[in-house]
Protein backbone atom coordinates (compact mmCIF):
# COMPACT_ATOMS: atom_id res chain seq x y z
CA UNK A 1 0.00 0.00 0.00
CA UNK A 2 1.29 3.57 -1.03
CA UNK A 3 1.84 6.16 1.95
CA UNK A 4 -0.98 8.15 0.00
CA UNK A 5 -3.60 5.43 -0.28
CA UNK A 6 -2.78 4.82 3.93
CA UNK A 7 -2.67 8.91 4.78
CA UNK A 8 -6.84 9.03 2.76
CA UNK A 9 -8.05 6.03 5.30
CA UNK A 10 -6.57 7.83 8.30
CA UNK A 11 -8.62 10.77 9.91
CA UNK A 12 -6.81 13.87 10.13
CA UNK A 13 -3.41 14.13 12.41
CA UNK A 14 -3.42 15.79 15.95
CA UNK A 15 -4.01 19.05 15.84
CA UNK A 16 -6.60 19.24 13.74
CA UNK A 17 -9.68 21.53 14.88
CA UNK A 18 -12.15 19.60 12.87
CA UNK A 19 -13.23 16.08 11.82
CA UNK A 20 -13.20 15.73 7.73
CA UNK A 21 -16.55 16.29 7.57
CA UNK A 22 -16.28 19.91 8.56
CA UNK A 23 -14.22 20.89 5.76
CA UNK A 24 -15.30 23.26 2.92
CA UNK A 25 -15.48 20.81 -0.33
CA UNK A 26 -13.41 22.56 -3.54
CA UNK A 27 -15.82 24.61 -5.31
CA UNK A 28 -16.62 24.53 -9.07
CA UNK A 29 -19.49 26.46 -10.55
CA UNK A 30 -20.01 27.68 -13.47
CA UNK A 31 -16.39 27.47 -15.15
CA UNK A 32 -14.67 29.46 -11.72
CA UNK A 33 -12.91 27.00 -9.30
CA UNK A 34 -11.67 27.48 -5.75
CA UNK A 35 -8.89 25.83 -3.75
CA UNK A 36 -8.14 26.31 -0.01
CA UNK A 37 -4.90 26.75 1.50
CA UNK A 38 -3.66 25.58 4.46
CA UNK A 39 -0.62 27.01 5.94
CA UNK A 40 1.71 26.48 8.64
CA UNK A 41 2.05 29.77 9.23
CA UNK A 42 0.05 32.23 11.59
CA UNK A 43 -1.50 34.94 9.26
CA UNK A 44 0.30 38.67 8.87
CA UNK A 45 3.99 35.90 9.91
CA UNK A 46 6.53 38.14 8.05
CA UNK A 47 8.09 37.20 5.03
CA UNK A 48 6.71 33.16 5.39
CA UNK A 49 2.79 34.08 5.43
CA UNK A 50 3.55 36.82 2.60
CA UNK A 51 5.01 34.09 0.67
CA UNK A 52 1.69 32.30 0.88
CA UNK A 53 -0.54 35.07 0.22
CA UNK A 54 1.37 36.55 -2.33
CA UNK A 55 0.74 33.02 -4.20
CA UNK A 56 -2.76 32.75 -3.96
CA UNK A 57 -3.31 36.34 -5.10
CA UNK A 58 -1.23 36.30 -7.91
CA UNK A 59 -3.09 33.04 -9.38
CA UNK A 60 -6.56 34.81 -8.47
CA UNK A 61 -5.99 38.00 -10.41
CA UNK A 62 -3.64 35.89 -13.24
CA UNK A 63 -6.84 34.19 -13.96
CA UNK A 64 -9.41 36.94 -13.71
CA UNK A 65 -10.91 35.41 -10.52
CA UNK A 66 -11.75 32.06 -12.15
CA UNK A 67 -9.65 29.78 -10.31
CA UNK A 68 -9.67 31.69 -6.85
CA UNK A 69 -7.23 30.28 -3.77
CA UNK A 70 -8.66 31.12 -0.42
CA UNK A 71 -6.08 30.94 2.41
CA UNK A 72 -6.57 29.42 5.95
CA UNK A 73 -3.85 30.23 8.03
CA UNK A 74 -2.54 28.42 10.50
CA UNK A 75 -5.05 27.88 13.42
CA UNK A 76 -8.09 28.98 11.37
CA UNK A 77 -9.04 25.41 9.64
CA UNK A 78 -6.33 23.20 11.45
CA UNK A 79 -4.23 23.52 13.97
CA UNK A 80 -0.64 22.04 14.37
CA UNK A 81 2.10 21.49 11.63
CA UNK A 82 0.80 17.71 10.79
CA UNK A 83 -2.74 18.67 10.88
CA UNK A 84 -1.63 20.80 7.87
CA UNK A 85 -0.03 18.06 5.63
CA UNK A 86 -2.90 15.80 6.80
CA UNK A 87 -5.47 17.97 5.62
CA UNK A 88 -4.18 17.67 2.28
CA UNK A 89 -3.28 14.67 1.49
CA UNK A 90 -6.44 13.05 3.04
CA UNK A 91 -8.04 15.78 0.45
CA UNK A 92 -9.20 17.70 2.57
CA UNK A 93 -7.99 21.21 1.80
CA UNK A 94 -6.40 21.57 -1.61
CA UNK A 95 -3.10 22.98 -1.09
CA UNK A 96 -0.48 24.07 1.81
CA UNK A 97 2.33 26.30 1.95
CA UNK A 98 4.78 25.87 4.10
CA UNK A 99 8.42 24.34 5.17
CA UNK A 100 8.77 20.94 3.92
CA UNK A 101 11.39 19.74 6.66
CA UNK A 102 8.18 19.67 9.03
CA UNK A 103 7.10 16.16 7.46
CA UNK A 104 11.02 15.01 7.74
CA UNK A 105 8.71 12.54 10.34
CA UNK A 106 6.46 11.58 6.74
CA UNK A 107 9.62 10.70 5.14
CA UNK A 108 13.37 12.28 5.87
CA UNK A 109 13.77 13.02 1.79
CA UNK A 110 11.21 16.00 2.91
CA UNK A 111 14.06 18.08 4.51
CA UNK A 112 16.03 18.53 1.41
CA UNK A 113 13.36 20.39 -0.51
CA UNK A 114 13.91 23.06 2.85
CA UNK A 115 17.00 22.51 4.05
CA UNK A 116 19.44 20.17 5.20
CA UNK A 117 22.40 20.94 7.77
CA UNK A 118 25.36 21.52 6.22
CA UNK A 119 23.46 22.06 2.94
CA UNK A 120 22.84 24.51 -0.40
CA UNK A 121 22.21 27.78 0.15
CA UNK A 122 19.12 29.65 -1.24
CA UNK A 123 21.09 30.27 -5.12
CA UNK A 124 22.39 26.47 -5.19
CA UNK A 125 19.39 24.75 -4.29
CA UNK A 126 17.69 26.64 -7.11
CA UNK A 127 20.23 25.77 -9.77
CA UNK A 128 19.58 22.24 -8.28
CA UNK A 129 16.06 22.37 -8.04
CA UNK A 130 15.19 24.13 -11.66
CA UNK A 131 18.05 22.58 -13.82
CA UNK A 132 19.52 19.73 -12.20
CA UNK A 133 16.69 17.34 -10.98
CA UNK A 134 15.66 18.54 -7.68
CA UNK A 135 12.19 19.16 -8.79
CA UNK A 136 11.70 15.83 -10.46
CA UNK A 137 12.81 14.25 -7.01
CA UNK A 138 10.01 16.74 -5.25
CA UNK A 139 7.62 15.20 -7.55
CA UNK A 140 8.80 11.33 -7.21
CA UNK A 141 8.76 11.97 -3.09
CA UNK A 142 5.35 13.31 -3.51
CA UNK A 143 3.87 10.61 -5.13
CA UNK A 144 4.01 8.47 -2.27
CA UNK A 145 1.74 11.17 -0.41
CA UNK A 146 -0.51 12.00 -3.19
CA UNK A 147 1.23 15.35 -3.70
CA UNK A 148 2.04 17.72 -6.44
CA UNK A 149 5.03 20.46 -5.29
CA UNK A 150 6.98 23.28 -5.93
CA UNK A 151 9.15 25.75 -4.22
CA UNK A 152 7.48 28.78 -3.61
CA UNK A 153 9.99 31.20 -1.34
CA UNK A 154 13.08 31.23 0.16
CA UNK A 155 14.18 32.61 3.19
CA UNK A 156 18.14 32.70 2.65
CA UNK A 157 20.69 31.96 4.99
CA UNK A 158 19.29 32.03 8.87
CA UNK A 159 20.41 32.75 11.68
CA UNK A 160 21.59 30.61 14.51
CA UNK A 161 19.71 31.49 16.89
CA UNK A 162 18.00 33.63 20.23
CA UNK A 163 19.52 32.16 23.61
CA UNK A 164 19.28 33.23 26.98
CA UNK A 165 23.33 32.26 27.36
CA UNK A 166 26.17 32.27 25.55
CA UNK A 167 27.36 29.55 23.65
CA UNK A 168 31.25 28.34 24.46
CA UNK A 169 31.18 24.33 24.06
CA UNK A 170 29.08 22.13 22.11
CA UNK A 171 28.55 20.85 25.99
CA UNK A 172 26.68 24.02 26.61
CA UNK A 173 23.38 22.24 24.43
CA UNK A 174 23.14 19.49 27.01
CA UNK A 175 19.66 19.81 28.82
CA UNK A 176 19.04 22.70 26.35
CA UNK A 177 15.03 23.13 25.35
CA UNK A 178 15.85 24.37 21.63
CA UNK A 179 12.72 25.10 19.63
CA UNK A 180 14.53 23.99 15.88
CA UNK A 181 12.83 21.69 13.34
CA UNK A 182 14.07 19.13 10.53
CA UNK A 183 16.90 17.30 10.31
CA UNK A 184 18.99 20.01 11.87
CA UNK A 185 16.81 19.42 14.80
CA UNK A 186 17.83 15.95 14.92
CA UNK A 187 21.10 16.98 14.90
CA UNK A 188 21.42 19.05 17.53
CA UNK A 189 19.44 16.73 19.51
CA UNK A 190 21.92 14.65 19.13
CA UNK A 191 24.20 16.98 21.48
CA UNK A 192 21.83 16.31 23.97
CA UNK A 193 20.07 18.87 23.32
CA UNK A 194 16.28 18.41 24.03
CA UNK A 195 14.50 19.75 20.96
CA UNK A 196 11.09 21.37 19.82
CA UNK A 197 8.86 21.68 16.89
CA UNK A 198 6.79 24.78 17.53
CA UNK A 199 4.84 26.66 14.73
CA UNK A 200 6.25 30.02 14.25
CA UNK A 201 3.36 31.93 15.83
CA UNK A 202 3.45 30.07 19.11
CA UNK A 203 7.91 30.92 19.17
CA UNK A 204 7.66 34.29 21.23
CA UNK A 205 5.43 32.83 23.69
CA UNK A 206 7.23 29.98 25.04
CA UNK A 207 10.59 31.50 24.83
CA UNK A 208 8.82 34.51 26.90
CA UNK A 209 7.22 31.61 29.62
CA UNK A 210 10.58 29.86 29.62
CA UNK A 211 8.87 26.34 27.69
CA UNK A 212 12.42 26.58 25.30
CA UNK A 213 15.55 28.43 26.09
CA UNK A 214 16.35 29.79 22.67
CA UNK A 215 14.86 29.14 19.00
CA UNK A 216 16.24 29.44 15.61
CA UNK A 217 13.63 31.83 13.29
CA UNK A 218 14.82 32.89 10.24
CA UNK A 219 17.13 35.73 10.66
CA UNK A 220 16.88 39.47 11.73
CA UNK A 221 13.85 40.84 9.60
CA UNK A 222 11.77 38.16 10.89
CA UNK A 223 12.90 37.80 14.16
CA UNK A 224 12.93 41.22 15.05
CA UNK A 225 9.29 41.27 13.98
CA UNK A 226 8.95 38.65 16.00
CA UNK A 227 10.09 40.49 18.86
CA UNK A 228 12.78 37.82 20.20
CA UNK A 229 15.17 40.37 21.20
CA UNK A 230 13.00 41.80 24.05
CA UNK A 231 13.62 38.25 25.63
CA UNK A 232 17.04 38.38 25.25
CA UNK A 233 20.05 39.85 23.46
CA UNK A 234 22.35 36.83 22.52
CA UNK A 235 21.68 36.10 18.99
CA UNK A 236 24.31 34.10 16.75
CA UNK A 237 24.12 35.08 13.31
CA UNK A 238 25.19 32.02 11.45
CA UNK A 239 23.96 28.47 11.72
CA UNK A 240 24.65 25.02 10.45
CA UNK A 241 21.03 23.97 10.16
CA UNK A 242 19.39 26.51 7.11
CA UNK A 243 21.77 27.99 4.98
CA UNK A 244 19.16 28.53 2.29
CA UNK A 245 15.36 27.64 3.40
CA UNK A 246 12.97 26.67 0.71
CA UNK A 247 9.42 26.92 1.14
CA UNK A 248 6.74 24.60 -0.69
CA UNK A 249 3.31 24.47 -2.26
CA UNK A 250 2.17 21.01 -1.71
CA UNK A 251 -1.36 20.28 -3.72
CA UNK A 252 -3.03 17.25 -3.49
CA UNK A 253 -2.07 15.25 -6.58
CA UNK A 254 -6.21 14.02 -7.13
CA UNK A 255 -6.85 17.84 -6.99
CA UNK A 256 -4.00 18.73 -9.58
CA UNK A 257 -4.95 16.41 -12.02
CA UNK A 258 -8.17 17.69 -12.33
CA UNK A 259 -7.15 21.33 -13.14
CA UNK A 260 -7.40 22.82 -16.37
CA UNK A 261 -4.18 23.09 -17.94
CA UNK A 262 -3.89 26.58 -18.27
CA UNK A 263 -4.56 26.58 -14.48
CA UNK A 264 -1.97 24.52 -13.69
CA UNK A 265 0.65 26.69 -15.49
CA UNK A 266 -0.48 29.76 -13.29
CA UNK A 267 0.45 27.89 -10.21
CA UNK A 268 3.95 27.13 -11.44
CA UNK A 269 4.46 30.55 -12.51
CA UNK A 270 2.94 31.78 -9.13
CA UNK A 271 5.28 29.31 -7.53
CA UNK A 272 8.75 29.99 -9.03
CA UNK A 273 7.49 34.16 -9.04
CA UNK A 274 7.16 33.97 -5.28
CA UNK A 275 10.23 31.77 -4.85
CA UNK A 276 12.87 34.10 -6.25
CA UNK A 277 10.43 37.53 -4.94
CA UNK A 278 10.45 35.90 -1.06
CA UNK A 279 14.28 35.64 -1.15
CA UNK A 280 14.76 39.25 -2.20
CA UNK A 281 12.63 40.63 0.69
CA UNK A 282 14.09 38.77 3.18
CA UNK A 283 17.84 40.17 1.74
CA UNK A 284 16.83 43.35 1.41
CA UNK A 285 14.93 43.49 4.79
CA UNK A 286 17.62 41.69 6.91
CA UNK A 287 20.71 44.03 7.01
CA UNK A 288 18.69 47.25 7.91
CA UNK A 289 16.78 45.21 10.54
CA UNK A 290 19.96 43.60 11.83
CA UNK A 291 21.60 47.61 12.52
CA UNK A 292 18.11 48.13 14.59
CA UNK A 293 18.22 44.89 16.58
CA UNK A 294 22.09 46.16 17.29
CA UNK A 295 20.73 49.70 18.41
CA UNK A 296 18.09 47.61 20.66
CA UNK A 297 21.34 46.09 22.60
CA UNK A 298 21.25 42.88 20.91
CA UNK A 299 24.79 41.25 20.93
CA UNK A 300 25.57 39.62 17.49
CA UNK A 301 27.91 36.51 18.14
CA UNK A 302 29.33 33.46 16.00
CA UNK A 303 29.56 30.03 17.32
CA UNK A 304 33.52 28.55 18.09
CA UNK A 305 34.53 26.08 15.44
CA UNK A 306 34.42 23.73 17.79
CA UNK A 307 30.89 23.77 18.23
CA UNK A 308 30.85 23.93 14.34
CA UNK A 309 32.94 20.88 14.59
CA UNK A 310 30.32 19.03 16.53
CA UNK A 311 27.29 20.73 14.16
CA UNK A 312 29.12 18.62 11.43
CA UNK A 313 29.57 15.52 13.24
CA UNK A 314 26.20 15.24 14.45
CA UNK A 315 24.95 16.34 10.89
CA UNK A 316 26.90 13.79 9.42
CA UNK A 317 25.18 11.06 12.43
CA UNK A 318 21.88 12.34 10.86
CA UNK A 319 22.45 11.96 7.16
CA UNK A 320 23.76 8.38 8.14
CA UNK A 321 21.01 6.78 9.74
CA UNK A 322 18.80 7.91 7.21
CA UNK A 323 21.20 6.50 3.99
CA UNK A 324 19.13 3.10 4.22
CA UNK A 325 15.66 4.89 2.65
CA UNK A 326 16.79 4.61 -1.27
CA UNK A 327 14.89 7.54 -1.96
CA UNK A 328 16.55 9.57 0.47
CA UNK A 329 20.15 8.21 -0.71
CA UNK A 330 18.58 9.35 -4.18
CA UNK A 331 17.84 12.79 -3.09
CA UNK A 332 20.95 13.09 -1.07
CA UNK A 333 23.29 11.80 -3.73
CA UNK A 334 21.72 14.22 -6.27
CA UNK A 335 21.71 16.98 -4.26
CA UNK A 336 25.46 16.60 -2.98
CA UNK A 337 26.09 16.10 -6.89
CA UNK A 338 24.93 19.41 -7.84
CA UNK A 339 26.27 21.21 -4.73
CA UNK A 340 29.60 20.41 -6.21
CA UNK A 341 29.28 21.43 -8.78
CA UNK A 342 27.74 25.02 -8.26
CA UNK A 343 30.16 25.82 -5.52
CA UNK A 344 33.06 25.21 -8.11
CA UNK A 345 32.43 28.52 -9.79
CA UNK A 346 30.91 30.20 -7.37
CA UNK A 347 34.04 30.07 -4.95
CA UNK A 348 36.48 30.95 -8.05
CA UNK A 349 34.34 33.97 -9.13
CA UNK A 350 31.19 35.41 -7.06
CA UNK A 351 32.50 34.58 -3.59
CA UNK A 352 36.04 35.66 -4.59
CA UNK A 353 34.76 39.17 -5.83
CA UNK A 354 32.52 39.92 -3.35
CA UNK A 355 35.38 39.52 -0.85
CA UNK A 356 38.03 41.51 -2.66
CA UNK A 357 34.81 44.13 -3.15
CA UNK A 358 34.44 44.81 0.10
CA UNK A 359 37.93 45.05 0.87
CA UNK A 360 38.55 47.89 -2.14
CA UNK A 361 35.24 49.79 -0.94
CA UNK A 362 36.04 49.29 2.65
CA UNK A 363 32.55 47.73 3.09
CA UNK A 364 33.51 44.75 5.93
C-alpha cells in the first residue's frame, strides 16, 4: 500500500480543529474553481505568510478570478504542523504552503526540498532544483503522499539562533530546550540537546514563559518582527542547520490532475514568481533590521569552530542513519552532486569578488 492510499483512510493528524466532515469541499461552478490553503504559518507571519498570500493572489488576479485560492492560516481550519499536511493529502484542503522539513517525520527526503544541515544555500538549491533534478525528485517523493510540489519562497541563509546564554562548548546544548525543526533538529538533539517543533506563531510565547531556552527563526527581519530580542540579546548570526530555506506548495495530486491546464501553469508561474520575490525581501529586509536589533542592545555573536565541529559531526550522524531509505540516498546523492558542482564557480568567481569588493570599498 502507497503512503498516499494509507494517509486518505486515516482521519486527520493531531491538531486538527475539525473532523473531515467539517471541511469546505473545492468549489466549481459555473467554469470558476476554488482551492483552499492551508498554511503552517500564523496569518500577517513576516516574510513566510507573505510568501503564501502573495501566491494565492497572484493566481486569483492571473486568472481573472476564475480559479480563486482562499487561504486558511494556520489555526483557522487546522491547527498544528501535521494537521496541515494531513489535511491535504487526506483531500481535505487543496493545497499548503509551508516548510517541507516539518514532514522530515512523513519521510526524511522532505528536509532537502527546505534545508538540510550543512546544505545549499538559497542560489544552489535553485540551480539544483530548476536545472539539475531537484524538482523531479520533489515530484517522485510526492507521489508516495498524493502530492504535487513546488518551491514557492526562500528565506536565505538564517540565523543561529535567540539564547538566553552564551554559547562556548558544544557541551553548553546538554539539557538545552531548543525550539529547531528538521533534520537540523535531529542533529542538535543529538548533542543532547532536548528539541522542539513549535509553529512560528506560538515561538515568542514559550521562549517569553521559559517552555524553550532559545529558537532558531529565520534571521533578523523576521525575528525582530517577532520580537525575540525583548527576551534576550544573545543572537548568533550564522547556523549550520538553514543555509538557504525553501518553502513549498504542496497540492493534493487528485486535486492537480483535475485542473485545467492553463490553471496549472499559473500555479507554477505563481510558484517559481514567489520563490525568487520571497528571497529578495528577506535580503533586502535583513541588514537594515539587523543595525536596529544592534541599536536595541542585541549582541551579534558566532559560534567557536568547535561547536561547528560538533554541528558537522552530528549532521553527518543524521544523514547516516537515514542512507538506508533509497529515496533519500537518491535525493541526497543528487543533491550533494549538484552542490559540487555550483560551488566550483561560485568560490572561483562570485565569492572571490565579493570579498576583494568589500575590501577595495572598505565595506567589511
Amino acid at each position: 500500500m502507497k503512503r498516499r492510499d494509507f494517509v486518505k483512510n486515516t482521519t486527520l493528524g493531531i491538531g486538527g480543529l475539525a473532523a473531515a466532515s467539517a471541511f469546505p469541499a473545492p468549489a466549481i461552478a459555473a467554469g470558476r474553481e476554488k482551492l483552499t490553503m492551508v498554511t503552517a504559518w500564523g496569518r500577517g507571519l513576516a516574510g513566510v505568510f507573505d510568501a503564501a498570500d502573495r501566491v494565492a493572489k497572484m493566481v486569483t488576479e492571473m486568472s481573472d478570478g476564475q480559479l480563486e485560492i482562499e487561504i486558511k492560516a494556520q489555526g483557522e481550519l487546522v491547527s498544528g504542523l501535521p494537521a496541515v499536511f494531513d489535511a491535504v493529502t487526506s483531500g481535505q484542503a487543496d493545497m499548503y504552503h509551508a516548510a517541507d522539513y516539518y514532514y522530515v517525520g512523513q519521510h526524511p527526503a522532505f528536509g532537502f526540498f527546505t534545508a538540510v544541515p550543512f546544505g545549499m544555500t538559497a542560489i544552489e538549491l535553485n540551480n539544483w532544483y530548476y536545472f539539475m533534478g531537484g524538482h523531479e525528485l520533489h515530484l517522485e517523493l510526492g507521489e508516495e503522499f498524493g502530492l504535487h510540489s513546488f518551491l514557492a519562497g526562500n528565506t536565505g541563509a538564517q540565523a543561529g539562533g535567540w539564547f538566553r546564554k552564551e554559547i562556548n562548548s558544544a557541551s553548553d546544548f546538554k539539557g538545552l530546550k531548543f525550539r529547531m525543526p528538521g533534520l537540523g533538529g535531529k542533529a542538535l538533539g543529538k548533542l543532547g540537546a532536548s528539541v522542539q517543533t513549535i509553529p512560528g506563531s506560538e515561538v515568542y510565547q514559550a521562549l517569553a514563559s521559559g517552555a524553550i531556552d532559545g529558537t532558531e527563526w529565520i534571521g533578523p527581519w523576521a525575528d525582530e518582527k517577532a520580537g525575540f530580542f525583548e527576551i534576550t540579546k544573545f543572537f548568533y548570526t550564522s547556523g549550520f542547520h538553514e543555509p538557504g530555506s525553501g518553502l513549498a506548495l504542496g497540492i493534493n495530486k487528485d486535486r492537480w490532475d483535475k485542473l485545467k491546464p492553463s490553471h496549472q501553469r499559473m500555479i507554477e508561474i505563481a510558484a517559481g514568481e514567489v520563490n525568487m520575490w520571497n528571497l529578495h525581501q528577506y535580503q533586502a529586509n535583513n541588514s537594515q533590521a539587523l543595525e536596529r536589533l544592534i541599536a536595541n542592545g542585541v549582541k551579534t555573536l558566532s559560534f567557536p569552530d568547535d561547536v561547528w565541529d560538533a554541528f558537522g559531526e552530528a549532521a553527518q550522524e543524521v544523514m547516516e542513519e537515514n542512507m538506508g531509505d533509497p529515496l533519500f540516498k537518491k535525493v541526497s546523492d543528487s543533491m550533494r552532486d549538484s552542490m559540487k558542482k555550483s560551488s566550483a564557480w561560485y568560490s572561483m568567481a562570485e565569492a572571490s569578488y565579493t570579498a576583494q569588493r568589500d575590501r577595495v570599498l572598505g565595506l567589511g
